[in-house]
C-alpha atoms as a PDB file:
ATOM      1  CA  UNK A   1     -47.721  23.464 124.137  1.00  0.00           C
ATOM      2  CA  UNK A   2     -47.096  27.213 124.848  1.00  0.00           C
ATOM      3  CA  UNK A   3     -43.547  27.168 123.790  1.00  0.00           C
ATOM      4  CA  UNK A   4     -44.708  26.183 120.446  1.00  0.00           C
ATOM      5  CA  UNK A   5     -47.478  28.173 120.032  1.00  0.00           C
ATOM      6  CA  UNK A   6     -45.235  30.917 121.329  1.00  0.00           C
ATOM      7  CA  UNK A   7     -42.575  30.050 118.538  1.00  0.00           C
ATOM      8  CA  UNK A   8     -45.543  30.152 115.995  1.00  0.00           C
ATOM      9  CA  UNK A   9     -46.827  33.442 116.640  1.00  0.00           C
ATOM     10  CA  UNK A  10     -42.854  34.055 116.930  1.00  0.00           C
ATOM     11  CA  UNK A  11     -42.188  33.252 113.044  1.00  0.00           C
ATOM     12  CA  UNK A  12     -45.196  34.408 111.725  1.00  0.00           C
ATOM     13  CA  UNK A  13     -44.943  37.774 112.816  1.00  0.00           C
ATOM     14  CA  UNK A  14     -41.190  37.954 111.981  1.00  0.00           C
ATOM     15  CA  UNK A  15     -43.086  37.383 108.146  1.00  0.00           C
ATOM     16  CA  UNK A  16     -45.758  39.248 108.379  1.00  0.00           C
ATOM     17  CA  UNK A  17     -43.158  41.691 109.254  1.00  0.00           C
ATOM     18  CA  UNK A  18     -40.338  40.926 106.424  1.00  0.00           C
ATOM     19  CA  UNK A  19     -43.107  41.119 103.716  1.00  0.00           C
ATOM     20  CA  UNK A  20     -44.447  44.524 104.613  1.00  0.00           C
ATOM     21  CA  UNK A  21     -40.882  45.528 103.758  1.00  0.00           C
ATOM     22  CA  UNK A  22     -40.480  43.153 100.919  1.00  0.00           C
ATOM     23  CA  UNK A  23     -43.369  44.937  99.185  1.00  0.00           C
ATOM     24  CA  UNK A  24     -42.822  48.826 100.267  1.00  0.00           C
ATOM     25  CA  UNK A  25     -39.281  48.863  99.159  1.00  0.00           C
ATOM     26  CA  UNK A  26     -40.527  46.761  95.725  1.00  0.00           C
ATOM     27  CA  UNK A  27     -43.423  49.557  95.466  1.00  0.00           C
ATOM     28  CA  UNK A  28     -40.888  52.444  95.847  1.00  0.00           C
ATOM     29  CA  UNK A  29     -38.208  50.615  92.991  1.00  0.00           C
ATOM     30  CA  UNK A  30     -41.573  50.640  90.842  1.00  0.00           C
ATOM     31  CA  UNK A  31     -41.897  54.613  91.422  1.00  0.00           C
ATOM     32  CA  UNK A  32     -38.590  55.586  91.338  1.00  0.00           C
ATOM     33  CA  UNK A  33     -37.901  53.079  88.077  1.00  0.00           C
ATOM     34  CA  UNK A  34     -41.114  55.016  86.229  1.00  0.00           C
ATOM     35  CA  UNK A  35     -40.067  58.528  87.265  1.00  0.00           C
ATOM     36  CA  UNK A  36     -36.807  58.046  85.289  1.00  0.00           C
ATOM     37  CA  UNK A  37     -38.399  56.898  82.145  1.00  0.00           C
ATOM     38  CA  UNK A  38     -38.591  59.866  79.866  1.00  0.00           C
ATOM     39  CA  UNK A  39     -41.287  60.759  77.216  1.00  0.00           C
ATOM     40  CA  UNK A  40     -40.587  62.465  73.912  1.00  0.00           C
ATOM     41  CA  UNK A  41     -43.177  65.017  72.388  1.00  0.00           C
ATOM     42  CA  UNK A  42     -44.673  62.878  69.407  1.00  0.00           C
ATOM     43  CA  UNK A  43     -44.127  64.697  66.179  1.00  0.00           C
ATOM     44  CA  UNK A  44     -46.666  62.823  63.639  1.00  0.00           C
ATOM     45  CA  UNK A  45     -46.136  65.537  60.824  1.00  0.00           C
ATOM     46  CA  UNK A  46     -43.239  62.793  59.502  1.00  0.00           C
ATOM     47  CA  UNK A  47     -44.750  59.732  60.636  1.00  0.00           C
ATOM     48  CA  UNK A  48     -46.055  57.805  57.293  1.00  0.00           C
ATOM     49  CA  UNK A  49     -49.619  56.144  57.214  1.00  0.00           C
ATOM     50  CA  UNK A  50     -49.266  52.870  58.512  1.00  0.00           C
ATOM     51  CA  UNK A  51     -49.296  50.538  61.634  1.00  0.00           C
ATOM     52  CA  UNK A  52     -46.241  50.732  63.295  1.00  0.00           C
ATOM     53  CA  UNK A  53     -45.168  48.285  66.563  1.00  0.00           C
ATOM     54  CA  UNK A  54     -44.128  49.227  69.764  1.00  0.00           C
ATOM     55  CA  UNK A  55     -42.892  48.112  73.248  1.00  0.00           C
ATOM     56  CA  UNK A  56     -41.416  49.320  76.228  1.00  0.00           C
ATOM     57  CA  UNK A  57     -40.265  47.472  79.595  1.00  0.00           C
ATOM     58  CA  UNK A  58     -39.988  48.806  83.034  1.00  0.00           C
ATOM     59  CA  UNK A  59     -39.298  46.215  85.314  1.00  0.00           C
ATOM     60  CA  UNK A  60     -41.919  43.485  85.163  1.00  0.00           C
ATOM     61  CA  UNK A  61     -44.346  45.352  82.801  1.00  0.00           C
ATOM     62  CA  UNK A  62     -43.372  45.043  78.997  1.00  0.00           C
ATOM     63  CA  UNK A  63     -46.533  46.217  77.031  1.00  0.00           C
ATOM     64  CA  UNK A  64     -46.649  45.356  72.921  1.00  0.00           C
ATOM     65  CA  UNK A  65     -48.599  47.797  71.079  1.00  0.00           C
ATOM     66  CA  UNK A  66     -49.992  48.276  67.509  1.00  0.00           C
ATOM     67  CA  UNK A  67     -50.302  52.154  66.371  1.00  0.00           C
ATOM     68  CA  UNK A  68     -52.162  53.105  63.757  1.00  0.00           C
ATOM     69  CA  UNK A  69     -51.605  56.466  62.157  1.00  0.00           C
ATOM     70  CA  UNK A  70     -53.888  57.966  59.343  1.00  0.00           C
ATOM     71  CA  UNK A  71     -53.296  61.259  57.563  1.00  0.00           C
ATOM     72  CA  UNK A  72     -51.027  62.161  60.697  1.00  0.00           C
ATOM     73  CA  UNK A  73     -53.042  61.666  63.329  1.00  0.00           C
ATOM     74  CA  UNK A  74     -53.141  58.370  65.422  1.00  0.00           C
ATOM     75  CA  UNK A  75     -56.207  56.469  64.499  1.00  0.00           C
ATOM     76  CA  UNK A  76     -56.262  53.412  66.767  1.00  0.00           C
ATOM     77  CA  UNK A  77     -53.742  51.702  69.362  1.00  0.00           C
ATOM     78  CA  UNK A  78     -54.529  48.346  70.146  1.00  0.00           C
ATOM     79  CA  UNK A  79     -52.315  46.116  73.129  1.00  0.00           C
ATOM     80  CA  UNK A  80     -51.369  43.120  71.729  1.00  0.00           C
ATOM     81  CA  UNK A  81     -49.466  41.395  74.718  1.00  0.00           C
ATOM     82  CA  UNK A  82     -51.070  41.002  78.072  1.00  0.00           C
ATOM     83  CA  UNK A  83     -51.130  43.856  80.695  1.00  0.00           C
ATOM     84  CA  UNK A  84     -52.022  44.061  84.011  1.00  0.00           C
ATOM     85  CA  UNK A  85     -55.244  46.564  84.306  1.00  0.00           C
ATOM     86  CA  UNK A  86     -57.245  47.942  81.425  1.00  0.00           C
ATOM     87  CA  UNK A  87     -55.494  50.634  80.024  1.00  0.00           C
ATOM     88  CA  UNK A  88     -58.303  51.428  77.171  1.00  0.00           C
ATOM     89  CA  UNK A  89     -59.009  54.468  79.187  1.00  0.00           C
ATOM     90  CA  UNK A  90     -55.377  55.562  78.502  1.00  0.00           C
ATOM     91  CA  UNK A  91     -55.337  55.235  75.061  1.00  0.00           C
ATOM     92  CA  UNK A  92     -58.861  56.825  74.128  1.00  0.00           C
ATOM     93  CA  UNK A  93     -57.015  59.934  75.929  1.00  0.00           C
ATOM     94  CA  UNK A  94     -54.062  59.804  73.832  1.00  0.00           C
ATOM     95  CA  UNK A  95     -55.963  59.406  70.536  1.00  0.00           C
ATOM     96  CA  UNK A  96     -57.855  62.221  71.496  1.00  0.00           C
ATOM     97  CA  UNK A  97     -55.029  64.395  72.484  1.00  0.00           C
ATOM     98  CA  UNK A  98     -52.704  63.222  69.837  1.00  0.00           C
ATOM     99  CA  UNK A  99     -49.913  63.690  72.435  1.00  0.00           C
ATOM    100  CA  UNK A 100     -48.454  61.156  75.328  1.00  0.00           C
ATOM    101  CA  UNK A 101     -49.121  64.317  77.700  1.00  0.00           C
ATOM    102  CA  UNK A 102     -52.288  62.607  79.142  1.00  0.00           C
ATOM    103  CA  UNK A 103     -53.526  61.780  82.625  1.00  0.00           C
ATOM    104  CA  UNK A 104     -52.430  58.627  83.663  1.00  0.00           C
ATOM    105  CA  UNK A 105     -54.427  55.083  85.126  1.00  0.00           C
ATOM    106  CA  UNK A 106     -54.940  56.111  89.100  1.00  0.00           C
ATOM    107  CA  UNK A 107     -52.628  53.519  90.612  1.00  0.00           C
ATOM    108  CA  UNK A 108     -50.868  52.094  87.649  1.00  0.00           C
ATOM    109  CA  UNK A 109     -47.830  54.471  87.577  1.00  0.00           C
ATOM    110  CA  UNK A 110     -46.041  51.852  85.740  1.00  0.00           C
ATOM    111  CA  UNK A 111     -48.159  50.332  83.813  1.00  0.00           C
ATOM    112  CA  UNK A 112     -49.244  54.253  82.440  1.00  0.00           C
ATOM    113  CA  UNK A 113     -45.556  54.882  81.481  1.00  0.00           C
ATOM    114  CA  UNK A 114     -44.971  51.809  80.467  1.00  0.00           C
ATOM    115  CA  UNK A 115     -47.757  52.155  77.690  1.00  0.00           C
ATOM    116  CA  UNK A 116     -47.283  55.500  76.964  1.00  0.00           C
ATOM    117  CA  UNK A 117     -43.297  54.650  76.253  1.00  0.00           C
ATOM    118  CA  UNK A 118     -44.418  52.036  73.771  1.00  0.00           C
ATOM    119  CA  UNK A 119     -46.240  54.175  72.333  1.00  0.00           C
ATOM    120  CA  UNK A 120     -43.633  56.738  71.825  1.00  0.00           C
ATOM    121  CA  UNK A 121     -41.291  53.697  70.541  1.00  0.00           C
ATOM    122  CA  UNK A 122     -43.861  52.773  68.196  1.00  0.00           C
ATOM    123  CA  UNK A 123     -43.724  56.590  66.664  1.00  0.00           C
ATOM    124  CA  UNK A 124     -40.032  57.478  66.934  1.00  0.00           C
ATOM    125  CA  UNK A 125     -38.222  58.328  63.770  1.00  0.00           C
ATOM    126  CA  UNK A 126     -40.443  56.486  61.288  1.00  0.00           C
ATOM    127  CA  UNK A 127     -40.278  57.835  57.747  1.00  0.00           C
END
């Protein structure tokens, strides 16, 4: 009966084990992925009045976005595909600031970029 407890405790610590490093190499892929997406200045002066789409991916996060733009300034961006967190917060600030230069979602480094990317796609080179 000890041997197979022993073996038990054995395996399950050899998983416990592979799944801490599992995750903290996934976690550092995440980081490393979302530091080399870059982010262009938006320039709204040539973006017509409209809704325009956007998305982005980075790994496993792919936000769709609406962006609404009124007399050059953006008006309103609402998700429109599922994301992990609620990244309202992160939107208000970029409405407000009119720029994708905005504090990010504390512990949603992906998800952040991710959004903010989208909404750079959604902007880029519309007449």
């Amino acid at each position: 009966m000890k041997r197979v407890l022993t073996r038990v405790l054995v395996v399950i610590v050899a998983l416990v084990f592979v799944l801490f490093w599992v995750v903290a190499l996934y976690g550092g892929t995440l980081n490393r992925t979302s530091a080399r997406v870059a982010l262009s200045p938006l320039d709204l002066a040539n973006v017509a009045d409209g809704m325009y789409e956007g998305s982005a991916t980075i790994l496993h996060v792919a936000p769709k976005l609406h962006v609404t733009v009124t007399s050059g300034r953006i008006t309103a961006i609402t998700v429109v595909s599922p994301i992990y967190g609620d990244v309202s917060g992160l939107t208000a600030r970029v409405i407000k600031a009119q720029s994708l230069d905005v504090d990010g979602i504390t512990g949603a480094t992906v998800s952040t970029k991710a959004v903010l990317k989208a909404i750079g796609n959604a902007l880029a080179a519309r007449p």
